[in-house]
Protein backbone atom coordinates (compact mmCIF):
# COMPACT_ATOMS: atom_id res chain seq x y z
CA UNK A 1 10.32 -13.89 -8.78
CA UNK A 2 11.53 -14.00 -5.25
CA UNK A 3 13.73 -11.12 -3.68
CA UNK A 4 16.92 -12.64 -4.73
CA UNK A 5 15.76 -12.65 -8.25
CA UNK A 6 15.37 -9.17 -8.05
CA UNK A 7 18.33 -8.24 -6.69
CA UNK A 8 20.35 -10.32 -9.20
CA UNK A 9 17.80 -8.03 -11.84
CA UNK A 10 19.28 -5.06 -10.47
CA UNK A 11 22.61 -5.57 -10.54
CA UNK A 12 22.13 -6.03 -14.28
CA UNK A 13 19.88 -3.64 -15.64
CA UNK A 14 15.78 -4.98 -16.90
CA UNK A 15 13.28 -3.99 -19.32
CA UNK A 16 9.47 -5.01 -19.28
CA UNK A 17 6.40 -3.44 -21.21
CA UNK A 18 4.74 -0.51 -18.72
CA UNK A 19 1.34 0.36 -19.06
CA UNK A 20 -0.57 3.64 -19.94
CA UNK A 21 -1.31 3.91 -16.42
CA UNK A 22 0.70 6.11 -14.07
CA UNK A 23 0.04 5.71 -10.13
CA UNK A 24 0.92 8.52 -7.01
CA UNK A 25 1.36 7.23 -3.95
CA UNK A 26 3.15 9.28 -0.77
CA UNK A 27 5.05 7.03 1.11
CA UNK A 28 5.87 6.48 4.81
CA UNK A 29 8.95 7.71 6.18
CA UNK A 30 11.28 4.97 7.29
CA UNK A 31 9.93 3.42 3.19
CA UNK A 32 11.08 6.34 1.75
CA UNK A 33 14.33 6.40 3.57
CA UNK A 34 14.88 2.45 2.07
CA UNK A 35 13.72 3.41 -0.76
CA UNK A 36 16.64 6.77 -1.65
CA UNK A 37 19.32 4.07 0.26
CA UNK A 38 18.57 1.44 -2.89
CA UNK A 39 19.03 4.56 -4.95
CA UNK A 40 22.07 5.02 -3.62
CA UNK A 41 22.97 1.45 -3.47
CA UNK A 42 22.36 0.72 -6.96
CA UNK A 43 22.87 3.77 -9.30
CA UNK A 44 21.78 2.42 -12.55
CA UNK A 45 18.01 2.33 -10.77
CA UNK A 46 15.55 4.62 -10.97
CA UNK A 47 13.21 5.31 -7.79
CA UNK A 48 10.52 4.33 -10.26
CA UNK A 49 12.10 1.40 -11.44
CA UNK A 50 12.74 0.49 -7.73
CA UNK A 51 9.09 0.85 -6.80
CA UNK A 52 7.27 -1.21 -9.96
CA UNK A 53 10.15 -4.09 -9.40
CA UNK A 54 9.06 -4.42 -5.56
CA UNK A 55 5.18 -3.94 -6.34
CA UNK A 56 5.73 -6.47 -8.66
CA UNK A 57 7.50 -8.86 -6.59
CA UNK A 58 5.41 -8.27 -3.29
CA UNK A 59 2.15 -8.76 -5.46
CA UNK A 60 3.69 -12.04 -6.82
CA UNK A 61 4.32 -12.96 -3.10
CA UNK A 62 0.56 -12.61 -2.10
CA UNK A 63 -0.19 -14.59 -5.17
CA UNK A 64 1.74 -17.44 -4.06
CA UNK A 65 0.47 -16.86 -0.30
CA UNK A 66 -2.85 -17.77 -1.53
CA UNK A 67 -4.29 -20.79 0.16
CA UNK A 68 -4.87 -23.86 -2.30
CA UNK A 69 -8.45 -24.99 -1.83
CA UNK A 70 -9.62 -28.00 -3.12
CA UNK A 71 -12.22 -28.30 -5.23
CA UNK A 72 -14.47 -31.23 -6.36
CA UNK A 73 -13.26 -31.33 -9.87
CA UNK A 74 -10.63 -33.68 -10.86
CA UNK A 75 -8.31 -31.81 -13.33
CA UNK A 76 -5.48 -33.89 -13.91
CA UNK A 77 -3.43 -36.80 -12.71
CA UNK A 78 0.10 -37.04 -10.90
CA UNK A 79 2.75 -39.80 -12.01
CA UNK A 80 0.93 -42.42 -9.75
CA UNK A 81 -2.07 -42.00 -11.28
CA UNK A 82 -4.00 -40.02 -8.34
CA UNK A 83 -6.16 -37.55 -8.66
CA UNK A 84 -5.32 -33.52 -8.84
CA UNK A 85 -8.27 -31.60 -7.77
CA UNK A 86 -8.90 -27.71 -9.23
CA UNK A 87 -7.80 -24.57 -6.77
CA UNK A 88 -11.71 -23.25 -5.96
CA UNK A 89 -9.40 -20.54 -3.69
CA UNK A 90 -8.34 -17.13 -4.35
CA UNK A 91 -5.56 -17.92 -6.91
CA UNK A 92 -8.32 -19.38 -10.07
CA UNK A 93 -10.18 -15.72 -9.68
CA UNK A 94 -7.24 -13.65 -9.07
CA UNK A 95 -5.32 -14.96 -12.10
CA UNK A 96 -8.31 -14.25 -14.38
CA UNK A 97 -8.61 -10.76 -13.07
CA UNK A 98 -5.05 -10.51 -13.71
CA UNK A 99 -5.32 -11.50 -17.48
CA UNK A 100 -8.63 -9.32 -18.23
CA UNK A 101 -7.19 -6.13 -16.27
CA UNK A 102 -4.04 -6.75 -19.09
CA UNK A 103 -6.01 -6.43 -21.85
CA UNK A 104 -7.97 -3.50 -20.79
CA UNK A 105 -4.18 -1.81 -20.26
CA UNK A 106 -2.85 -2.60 -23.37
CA UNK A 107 -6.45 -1.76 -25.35
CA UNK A 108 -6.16 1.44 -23.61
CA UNK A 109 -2.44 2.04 -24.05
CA UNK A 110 -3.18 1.90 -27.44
CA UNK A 111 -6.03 4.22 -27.75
């Protein structure tokens, strides 16, 4: 989800699953500030709602910022036949951090 996306989200209302977890964080001034004029902007928003959407999209962003490194391993093959060789980067280990750090959230969610 780019910026855009998320804007468009705002102006009509989203719902996602939340975790257990609850995080504090004190913010900088002039973030704050940006932060009540959304607020203000877009009334049907919470501050909390504000701050998970543009974790979310900012950690999606480094995601996709990740450099593609090429591995040895052929995984698949475009339309022309040539080879597609496996990410060895950041993105493979991040993902799978990703998925097992869900789990854990929802097993303890439901505890």
């Amino acid at each position: 989800m780019n910026i855009k996306d998320l804007i468009d989200v705002w102006e009509s209302e989203a719902h996602g699953e939340l975790s257990g977890e609850t995080y504090q964080v004190r913010l900088p001034l002039d973030t704050a500030a940006k932060l009540e004029a959304l607020v203000e902007l877009f009334p049907l928003r919470t501050r909390e709602q504000f701050i998970a959407e543009l974790l979310g999209t900012a950690l999606d962003e480094v995601m996709s910022s990740f450099p593609y490194v090429q591995g040895d391993k052929v995984i698949a093959r475009d339309e022309e036949g040539d080879p597609m060789f496996e990410d060895v980067g950041h993105t493979p280990r991040y993902l799978e951090l990703v998925h097992r750090h869900i789990d854990k959230l929802r097993t303890d969610k439901q505890e």
